[in-house]
N, C-alpha and C. Protein backbone atom coordinates (compact mmCIF):
# COMPACT_ATOMS: atom_id res chain seq x y z
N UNK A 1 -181.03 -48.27 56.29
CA UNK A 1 -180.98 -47.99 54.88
C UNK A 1 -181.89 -46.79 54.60
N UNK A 2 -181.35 -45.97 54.15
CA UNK A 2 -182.05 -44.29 53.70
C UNK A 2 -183.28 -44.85 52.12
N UNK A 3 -183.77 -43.84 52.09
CA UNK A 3 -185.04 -43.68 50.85
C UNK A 3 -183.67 -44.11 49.92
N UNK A 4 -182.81 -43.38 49.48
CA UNK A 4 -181.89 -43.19 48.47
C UNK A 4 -180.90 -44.33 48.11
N UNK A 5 -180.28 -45.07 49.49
CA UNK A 5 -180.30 -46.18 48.85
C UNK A 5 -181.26 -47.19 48.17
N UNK A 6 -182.47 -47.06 48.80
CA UNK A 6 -183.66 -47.81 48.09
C UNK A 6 -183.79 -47.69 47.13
N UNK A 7 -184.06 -46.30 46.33
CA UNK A 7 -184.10 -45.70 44.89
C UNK A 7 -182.98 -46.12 44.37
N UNK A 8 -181.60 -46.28 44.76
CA UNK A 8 -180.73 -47.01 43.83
C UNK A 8 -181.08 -48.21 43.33
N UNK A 9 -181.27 -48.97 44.44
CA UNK A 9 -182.02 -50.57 43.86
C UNK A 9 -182.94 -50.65 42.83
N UNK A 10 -183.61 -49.68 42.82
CA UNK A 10 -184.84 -49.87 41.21
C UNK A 10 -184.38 -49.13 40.42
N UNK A 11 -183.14 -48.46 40.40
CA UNK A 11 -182.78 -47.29 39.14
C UNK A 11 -181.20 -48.08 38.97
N UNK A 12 -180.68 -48.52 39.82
CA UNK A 12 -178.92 -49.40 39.08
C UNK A 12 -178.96 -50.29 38.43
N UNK A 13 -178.30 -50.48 37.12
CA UNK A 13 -178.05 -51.84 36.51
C UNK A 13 -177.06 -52.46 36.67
N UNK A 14 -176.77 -54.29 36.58
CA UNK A 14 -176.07 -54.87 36.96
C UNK A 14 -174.77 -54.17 35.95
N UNK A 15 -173.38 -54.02 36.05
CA UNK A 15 -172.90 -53.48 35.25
C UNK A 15 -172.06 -54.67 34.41
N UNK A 16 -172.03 -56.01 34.38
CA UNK A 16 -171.56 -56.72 34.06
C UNK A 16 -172.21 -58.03 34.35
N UNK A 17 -171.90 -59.73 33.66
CA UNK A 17 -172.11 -60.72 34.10
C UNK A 17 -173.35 -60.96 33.67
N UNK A 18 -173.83 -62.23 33.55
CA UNK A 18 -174.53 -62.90 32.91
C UNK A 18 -176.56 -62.33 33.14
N UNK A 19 -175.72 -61.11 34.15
CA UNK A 19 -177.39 -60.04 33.79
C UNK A 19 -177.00 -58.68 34.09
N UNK A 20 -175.71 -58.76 33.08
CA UNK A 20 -175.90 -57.51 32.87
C UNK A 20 -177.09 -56.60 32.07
N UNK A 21 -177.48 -55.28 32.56
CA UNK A 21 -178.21 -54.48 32.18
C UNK A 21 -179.40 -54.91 33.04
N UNK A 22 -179.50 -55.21 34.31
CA UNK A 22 -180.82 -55.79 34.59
C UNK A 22 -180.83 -55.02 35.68
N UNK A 23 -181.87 -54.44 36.15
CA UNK A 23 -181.87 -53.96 37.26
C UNK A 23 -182.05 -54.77 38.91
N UNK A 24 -180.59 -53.98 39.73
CA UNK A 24 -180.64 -55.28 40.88
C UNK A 24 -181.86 -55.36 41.57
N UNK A 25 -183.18 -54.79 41.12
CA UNK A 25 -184.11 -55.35 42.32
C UNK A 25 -184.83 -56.43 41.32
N UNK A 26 -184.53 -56.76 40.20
CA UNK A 26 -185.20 -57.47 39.48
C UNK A 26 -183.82 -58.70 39.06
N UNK A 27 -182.71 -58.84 39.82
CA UNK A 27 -181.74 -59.74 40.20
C UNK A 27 -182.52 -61.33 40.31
N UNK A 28 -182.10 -62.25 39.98
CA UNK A 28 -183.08 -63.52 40.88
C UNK A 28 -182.22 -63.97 42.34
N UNK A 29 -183.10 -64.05 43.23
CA UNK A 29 -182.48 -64.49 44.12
C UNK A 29 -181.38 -65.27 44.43
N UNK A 30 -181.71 -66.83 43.36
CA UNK A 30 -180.92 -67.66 43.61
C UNK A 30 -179.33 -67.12 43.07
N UNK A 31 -178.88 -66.04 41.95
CA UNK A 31 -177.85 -65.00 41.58
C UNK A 31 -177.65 -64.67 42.76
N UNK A 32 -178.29 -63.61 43.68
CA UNK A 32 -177.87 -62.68 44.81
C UNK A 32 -176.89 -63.99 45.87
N UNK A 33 -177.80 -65.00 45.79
CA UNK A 33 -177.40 -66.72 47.04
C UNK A 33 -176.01 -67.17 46.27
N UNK A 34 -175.57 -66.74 45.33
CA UNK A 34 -174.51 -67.46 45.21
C UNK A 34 -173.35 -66.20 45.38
N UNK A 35 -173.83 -64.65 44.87
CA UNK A 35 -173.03 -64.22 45.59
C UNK A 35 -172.29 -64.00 46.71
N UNK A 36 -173.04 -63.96 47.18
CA UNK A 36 -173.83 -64.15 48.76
C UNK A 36 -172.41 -65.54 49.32
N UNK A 37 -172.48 -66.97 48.51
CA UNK A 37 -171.46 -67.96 49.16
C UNK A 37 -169.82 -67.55 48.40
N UNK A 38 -170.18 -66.63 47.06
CA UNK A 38 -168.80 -66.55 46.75
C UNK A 38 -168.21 -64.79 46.99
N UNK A 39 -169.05 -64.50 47.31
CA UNK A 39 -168.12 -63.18 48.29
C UNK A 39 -168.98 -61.85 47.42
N UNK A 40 -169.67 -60.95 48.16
CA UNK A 40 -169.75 -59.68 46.80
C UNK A 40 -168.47 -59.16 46.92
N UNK A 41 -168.70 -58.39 45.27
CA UNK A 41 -167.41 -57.64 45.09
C UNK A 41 -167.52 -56.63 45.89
N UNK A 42 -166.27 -55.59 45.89
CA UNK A 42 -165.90 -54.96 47.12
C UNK A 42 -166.97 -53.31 46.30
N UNK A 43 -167.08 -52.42 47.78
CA UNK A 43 -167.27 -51.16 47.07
C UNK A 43 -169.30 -51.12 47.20
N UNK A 44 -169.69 -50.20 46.51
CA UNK A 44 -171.01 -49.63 46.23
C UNK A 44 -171.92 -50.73 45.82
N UNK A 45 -171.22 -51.19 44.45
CA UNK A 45 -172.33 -52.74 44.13
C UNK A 45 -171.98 -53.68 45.29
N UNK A 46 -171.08 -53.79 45.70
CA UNK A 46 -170.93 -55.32 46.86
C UNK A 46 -172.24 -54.62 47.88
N UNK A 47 -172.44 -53.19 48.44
CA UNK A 47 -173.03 -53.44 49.08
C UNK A 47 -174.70 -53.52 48.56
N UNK A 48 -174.53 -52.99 47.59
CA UNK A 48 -176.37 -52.79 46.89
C UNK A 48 -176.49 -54.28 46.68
N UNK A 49 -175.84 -55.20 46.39
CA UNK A 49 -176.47 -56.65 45.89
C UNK A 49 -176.54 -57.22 47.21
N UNK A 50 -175.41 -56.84 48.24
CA UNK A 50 -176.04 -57.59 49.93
C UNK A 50 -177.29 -57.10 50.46
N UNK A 51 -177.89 -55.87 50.18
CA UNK A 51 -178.98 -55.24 50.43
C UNK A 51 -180.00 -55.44 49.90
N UNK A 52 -179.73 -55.77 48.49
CA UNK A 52 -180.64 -56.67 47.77
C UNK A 52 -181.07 -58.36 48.43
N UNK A 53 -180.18 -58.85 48.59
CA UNK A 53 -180.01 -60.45 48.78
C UNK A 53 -180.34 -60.24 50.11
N UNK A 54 -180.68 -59.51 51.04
CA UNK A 54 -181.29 -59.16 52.23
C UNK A 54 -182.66 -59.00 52.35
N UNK A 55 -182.95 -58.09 51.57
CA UNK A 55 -184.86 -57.58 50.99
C UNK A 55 -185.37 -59.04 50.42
N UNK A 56 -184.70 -59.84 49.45
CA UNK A 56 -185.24 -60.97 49.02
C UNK A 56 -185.26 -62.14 49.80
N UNK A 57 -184.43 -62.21 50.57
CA UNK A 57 -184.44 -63.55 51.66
C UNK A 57 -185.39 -63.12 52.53
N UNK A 58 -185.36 -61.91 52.82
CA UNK A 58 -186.81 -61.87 54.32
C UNK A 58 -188.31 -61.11 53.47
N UNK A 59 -188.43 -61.55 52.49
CA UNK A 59 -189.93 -60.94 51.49
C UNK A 59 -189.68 -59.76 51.32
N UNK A 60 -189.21 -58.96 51.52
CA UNK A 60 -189.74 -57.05 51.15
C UNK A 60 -189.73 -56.62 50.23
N UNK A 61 -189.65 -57.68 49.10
CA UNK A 61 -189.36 -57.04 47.86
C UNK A 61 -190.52 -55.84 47.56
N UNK A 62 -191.73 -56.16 47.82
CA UNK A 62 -192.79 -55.62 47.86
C UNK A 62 -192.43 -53.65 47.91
N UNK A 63 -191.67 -53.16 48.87
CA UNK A 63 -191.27 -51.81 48.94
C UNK A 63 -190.43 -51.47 48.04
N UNK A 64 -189.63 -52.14 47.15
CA UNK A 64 -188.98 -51.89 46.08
C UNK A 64 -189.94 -51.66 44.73
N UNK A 65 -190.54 -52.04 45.13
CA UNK A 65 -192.16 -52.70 43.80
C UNK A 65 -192.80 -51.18 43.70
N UNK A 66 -193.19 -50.64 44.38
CA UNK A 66 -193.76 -49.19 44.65
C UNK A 66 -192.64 -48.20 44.18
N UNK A 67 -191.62 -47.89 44.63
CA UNK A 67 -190.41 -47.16 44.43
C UNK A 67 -190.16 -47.27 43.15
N UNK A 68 -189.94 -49.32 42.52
CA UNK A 68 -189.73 -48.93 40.84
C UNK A 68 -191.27 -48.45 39.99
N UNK A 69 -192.47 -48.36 40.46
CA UNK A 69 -193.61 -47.84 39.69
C UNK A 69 -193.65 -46.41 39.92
N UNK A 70 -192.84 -46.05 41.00
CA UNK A 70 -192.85 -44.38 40.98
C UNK A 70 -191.91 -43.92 39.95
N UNK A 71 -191.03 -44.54 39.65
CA UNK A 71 -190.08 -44.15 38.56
C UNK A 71 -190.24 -44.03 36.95
């Protein structure tokens, strides 16, 4: 994963659904876990919320945390 996808994660908002306008690094996990059993959608967000739901299952949120205070 490049710097730039990273910077997407603290600068994209969900574009729909019950958080929309939220930014996916600030997603709750247990959201990303059910995508996660019911499929992401296909395309750019399917993969930013698996990348997300990846950083949050193994801790790293922490490097997203820096990236959104640089912004």
């Amino acid at each position: 994963m490049e710097e730039a996808d990273l910077l997407a994660l603290v600068t994209t908002k969900m574009p729909y659904g019950k958080y929309k306008g939220t930014l996916l690094c600030d997603l709750p996990e247990r959201y990303l876990a059910w995508y996660k059993q019911k499929g992401f959608p296909a395309g750019k967000l399917g993969m930013q919320l698996g990348a997300m739901y990846e950083i949050k299952l193994n801790g790293l949120e922490g490097l997203l945390y820096k990236l959104k205070k640089m912004q």
